[in-house]
N, C-alpha and C. Protein backbone atom coordinates (compact mmCIF):
# COMPACT_ATOMS: atom_id res chain seq x y z
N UNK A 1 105.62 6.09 141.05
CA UNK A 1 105.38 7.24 141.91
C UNK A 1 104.13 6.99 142.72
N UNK A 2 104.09 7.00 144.05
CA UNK A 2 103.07 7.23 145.00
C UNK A 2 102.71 8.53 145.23
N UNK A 3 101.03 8.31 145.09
CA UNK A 3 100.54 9.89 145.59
C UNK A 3 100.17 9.28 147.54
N UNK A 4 100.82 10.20 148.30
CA UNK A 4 100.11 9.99 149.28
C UNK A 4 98.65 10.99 149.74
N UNK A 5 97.19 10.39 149.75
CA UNK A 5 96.33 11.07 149.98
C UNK A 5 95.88 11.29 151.62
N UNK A 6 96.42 10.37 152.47
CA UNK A 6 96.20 11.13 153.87
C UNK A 6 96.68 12.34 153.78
N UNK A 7 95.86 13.22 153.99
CA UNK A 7 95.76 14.87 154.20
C UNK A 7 96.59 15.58 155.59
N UNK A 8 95.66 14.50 156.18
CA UNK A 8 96.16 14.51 157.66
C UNK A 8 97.63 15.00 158.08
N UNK A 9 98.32 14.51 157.27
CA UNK A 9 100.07 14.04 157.81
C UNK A 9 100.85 15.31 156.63
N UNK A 10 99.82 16.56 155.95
CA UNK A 10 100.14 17.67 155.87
C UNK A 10 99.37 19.16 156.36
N UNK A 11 100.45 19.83 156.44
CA UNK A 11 99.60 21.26 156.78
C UNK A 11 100.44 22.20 155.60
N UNK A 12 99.67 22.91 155.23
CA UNK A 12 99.46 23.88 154.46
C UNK A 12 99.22 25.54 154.54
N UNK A 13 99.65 26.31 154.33
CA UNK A 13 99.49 27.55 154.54
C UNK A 13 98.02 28.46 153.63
N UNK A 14 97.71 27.00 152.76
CA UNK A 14 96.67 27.61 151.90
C UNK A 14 96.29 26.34 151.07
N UNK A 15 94.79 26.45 150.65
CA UNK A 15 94.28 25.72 150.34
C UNK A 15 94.07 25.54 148.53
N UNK A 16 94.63 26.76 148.30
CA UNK A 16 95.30 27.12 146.54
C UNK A 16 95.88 28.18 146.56
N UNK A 17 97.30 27.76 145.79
CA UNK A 17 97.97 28.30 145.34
C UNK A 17 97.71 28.89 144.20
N UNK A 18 97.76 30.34 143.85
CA UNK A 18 97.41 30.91 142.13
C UNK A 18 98.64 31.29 141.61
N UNK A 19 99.14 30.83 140.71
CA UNK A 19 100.15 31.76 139.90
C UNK A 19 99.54 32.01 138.75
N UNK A 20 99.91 33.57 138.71
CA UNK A 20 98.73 34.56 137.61
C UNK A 20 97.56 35.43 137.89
N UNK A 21 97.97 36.65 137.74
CA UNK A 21 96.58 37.52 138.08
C UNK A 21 95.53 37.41 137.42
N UNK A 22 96.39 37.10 135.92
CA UNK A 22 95.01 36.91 134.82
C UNK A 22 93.68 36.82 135.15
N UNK A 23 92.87 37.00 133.94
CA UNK A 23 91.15 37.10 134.10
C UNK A 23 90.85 35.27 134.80
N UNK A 24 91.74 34.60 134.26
CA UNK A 24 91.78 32.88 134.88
C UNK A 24 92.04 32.93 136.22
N UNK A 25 93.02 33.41 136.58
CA UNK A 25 93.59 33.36 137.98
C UNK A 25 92.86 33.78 138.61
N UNK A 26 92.21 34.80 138.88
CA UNK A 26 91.31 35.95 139.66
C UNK A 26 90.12 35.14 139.71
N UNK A 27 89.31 34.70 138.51
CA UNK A 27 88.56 33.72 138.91
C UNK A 27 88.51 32.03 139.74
N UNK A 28 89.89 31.81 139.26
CA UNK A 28 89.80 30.72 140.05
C UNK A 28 89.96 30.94 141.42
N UNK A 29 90.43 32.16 141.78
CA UNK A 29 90.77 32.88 143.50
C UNK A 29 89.32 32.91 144.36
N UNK A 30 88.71 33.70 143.52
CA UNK A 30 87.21 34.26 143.59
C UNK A 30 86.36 33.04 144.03
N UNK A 31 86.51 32.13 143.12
CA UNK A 31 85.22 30.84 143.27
C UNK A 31 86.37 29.94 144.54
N UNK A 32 87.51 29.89 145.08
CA UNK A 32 87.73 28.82 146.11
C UNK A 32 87.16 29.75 146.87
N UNK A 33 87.74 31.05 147.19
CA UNK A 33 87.28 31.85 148.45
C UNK A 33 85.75 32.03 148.53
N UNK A 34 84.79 32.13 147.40
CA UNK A 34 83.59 31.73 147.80
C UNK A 34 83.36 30.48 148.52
N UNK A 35 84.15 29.57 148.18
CA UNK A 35 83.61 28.12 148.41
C UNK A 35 84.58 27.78 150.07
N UNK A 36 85.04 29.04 151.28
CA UNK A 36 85.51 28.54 151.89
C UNK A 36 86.97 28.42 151.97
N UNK A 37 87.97 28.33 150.57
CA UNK A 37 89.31 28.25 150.99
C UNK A 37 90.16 29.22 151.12
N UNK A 38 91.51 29.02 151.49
CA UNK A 38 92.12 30.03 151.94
C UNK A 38 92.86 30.41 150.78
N UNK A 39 93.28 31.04 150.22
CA UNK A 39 94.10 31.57 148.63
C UNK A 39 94.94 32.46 148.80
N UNK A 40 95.63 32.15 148.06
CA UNK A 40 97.03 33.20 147.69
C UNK A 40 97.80 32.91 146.12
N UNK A 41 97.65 34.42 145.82
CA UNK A 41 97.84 34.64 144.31
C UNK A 41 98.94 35.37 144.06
N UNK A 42 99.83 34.63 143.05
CA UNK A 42 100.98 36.03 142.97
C UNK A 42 101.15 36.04 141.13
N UNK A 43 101.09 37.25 141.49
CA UNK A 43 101.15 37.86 140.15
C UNK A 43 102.82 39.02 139.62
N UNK A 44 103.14 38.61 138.52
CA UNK A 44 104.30 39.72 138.31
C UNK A 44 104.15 40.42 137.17
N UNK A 45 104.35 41.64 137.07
CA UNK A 45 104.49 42.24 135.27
C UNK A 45 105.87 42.88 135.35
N UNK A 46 106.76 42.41 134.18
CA UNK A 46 107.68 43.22 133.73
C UNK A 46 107.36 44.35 133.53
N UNK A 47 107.89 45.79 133.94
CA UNK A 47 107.43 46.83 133.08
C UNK A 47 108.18 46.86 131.45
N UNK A 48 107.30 47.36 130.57
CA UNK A 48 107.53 47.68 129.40
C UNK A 48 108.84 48.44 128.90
N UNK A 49 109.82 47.95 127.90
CA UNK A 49 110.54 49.42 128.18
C UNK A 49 110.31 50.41 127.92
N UNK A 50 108.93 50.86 127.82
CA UNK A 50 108.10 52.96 128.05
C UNK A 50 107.68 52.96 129.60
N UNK A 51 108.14 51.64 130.12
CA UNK A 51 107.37 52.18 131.66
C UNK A 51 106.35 51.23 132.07
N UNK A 52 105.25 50.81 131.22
CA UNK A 52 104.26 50.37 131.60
C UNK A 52 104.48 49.44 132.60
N UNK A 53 103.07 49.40 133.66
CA UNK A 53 102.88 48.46 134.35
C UNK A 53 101.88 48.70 134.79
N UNK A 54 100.76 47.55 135.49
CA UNK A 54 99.57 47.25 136.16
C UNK A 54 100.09 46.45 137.06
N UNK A 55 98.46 46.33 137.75
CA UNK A 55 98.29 45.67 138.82
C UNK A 55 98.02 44.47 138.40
N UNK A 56 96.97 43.34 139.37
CA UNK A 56 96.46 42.83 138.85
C UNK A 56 95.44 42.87 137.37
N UNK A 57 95.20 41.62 137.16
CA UNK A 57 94.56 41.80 135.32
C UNK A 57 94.79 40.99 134.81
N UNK A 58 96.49 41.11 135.00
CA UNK A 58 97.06 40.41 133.62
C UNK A 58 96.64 41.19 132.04
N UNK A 59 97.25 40.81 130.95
CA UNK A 59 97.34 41.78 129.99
C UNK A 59 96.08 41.70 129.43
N UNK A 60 95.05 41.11 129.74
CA UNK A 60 93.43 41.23 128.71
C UNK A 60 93.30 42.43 129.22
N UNK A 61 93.17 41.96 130.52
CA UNK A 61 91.92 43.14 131.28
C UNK A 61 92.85 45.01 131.03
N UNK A 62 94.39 44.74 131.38
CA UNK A 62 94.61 46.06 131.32
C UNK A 62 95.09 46.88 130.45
N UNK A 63 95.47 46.15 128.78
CA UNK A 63 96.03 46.44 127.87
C UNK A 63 95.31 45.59 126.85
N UNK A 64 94.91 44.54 126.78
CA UNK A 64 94.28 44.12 125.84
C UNK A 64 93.07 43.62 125.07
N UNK A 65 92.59 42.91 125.74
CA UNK A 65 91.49 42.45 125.13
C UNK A 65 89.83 43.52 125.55
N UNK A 66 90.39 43.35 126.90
CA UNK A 66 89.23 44.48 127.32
C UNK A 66 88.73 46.20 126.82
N UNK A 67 90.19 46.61 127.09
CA UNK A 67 90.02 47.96 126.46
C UNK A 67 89.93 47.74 125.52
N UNK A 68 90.22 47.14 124.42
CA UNK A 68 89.99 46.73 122.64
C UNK A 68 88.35 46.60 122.98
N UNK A 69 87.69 45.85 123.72
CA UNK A 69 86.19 45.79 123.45
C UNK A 69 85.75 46.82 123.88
N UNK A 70 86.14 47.85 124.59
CA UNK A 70 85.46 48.67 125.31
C UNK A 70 85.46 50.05 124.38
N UNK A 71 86.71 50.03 123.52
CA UNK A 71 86.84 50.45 122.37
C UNK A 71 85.97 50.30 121.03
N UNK A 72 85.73 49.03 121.07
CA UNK A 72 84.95 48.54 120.13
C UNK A 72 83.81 48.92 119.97
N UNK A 73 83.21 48.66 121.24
CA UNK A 73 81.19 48.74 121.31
C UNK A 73 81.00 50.52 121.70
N UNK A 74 82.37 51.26 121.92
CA UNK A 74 82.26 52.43 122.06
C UNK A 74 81.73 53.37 120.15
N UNK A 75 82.61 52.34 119.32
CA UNK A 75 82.55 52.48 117.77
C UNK A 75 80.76 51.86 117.37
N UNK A 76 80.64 51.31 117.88
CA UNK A 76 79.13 50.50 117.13
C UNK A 76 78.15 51.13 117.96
N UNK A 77 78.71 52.10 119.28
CA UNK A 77 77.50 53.10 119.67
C UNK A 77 76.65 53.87 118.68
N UNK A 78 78.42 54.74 118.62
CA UNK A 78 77.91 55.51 117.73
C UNK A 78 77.13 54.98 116.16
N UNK A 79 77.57 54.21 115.72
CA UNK A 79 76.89 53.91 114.54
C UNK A 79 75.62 53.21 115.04
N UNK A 80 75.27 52.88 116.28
CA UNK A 80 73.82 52.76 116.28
C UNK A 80 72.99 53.85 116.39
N UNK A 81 73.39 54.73 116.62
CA UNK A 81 72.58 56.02 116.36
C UNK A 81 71.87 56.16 114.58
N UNK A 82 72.09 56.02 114.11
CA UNK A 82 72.00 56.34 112.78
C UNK A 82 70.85 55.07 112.25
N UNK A 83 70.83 53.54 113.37
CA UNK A 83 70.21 52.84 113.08
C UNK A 83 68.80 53.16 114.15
N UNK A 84 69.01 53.67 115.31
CA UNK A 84 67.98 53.87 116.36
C UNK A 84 67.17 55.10 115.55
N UNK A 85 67.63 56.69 114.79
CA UNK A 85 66.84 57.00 114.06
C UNK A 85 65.97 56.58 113.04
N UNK A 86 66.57 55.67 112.38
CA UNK A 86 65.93 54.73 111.05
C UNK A 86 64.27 54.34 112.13
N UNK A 87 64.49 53.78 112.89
CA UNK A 87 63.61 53.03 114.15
C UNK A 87 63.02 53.95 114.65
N UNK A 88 62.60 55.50 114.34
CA UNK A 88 61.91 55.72 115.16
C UNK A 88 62.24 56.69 116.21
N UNK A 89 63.66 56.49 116.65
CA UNK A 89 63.97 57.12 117.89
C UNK A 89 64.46 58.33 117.42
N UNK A 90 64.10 59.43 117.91
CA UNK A 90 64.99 61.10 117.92
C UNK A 90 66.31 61.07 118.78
N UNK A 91 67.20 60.73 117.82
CA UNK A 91 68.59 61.01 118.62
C UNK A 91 69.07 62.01 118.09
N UNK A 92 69.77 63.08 119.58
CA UNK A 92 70.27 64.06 119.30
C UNK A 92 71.80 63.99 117.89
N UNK A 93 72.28 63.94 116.85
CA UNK A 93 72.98 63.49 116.22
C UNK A 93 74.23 64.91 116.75
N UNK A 94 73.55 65.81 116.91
CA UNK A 94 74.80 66.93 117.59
C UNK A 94 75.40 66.45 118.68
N UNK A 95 75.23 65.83 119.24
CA UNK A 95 75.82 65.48 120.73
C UNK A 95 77.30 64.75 120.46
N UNK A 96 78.58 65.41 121.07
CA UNK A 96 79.87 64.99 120.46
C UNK A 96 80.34 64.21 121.66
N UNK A 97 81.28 63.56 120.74
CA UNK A 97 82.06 61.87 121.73
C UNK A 97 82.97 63.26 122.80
N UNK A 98 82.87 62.34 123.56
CA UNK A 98 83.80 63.00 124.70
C UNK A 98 85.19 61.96 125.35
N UNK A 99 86.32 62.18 124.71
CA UNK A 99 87.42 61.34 124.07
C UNK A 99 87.96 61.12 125.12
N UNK A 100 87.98 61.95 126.41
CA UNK A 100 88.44 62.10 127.79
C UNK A 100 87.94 61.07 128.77
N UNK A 101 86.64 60.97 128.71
CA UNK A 101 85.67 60.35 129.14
C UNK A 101 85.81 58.73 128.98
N UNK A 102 85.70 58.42 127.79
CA UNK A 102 86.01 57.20 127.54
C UNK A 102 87.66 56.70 128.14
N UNK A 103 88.62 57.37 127.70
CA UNK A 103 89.75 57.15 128.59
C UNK A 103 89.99 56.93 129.95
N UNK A 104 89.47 57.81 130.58
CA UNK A 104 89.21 57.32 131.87
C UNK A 104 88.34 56.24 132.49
N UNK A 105 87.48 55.75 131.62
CA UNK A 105 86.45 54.71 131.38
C UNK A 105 87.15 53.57 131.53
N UNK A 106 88.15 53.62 130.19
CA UNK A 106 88.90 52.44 130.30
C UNK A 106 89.77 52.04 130.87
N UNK A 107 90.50 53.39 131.55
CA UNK A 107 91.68 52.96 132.26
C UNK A 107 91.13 52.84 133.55
């Protein structure tokens, strides 16, 4: 197999191709178009059979991994309260989670 590298003797509609919205894809989009090239990304999601679907993401950012952390450090807030009093600090301990808030946070 020959690679031919004269450039010249093609044209191109783009200088990368992305398949995948993913947290990968989006970055690799991000850093050519910083650096000058022209990009085009295609992304697809099946919807779920309840419906679901997003945009770009791919499943970390909009179902998985992300909201799980955002979930997460939302849990070790609160239990740092209990360590920031130990330390010194007056935290209000009455002050209640606002369950709405965070939802919309994450979505």
């Amino acid at each position: 197999m020959e690679i031919d590298h004269d450039n010249s003797q093609h044209t191109f509609d783009y200088d990368l191709f992305v398949i995948g919205g993913g947290s990968g894809g989006i970055s690799a989009a991000r850093h050519a178009v910083k650096h000058g090239k022209k990009v085009a990304l295609a992304d697809f999601v099946q919807p779920s059979p309840a419906g679901s679907k997003w945009g770009l993401g791919g499943t970390c950012v909009n179902v998985g991994c992300i909201p799980k952390k955002m979930m997460h450090y939302t849990a070790l807030l609160s239990e740092a309260r209990d360590d920031m009093n130990f330390q010194g600090w007056e935290v209000d301990k009455k002050q209640e989670f606002n369950w709405n808030k965070l939802v919309k946070t994450v979505q």
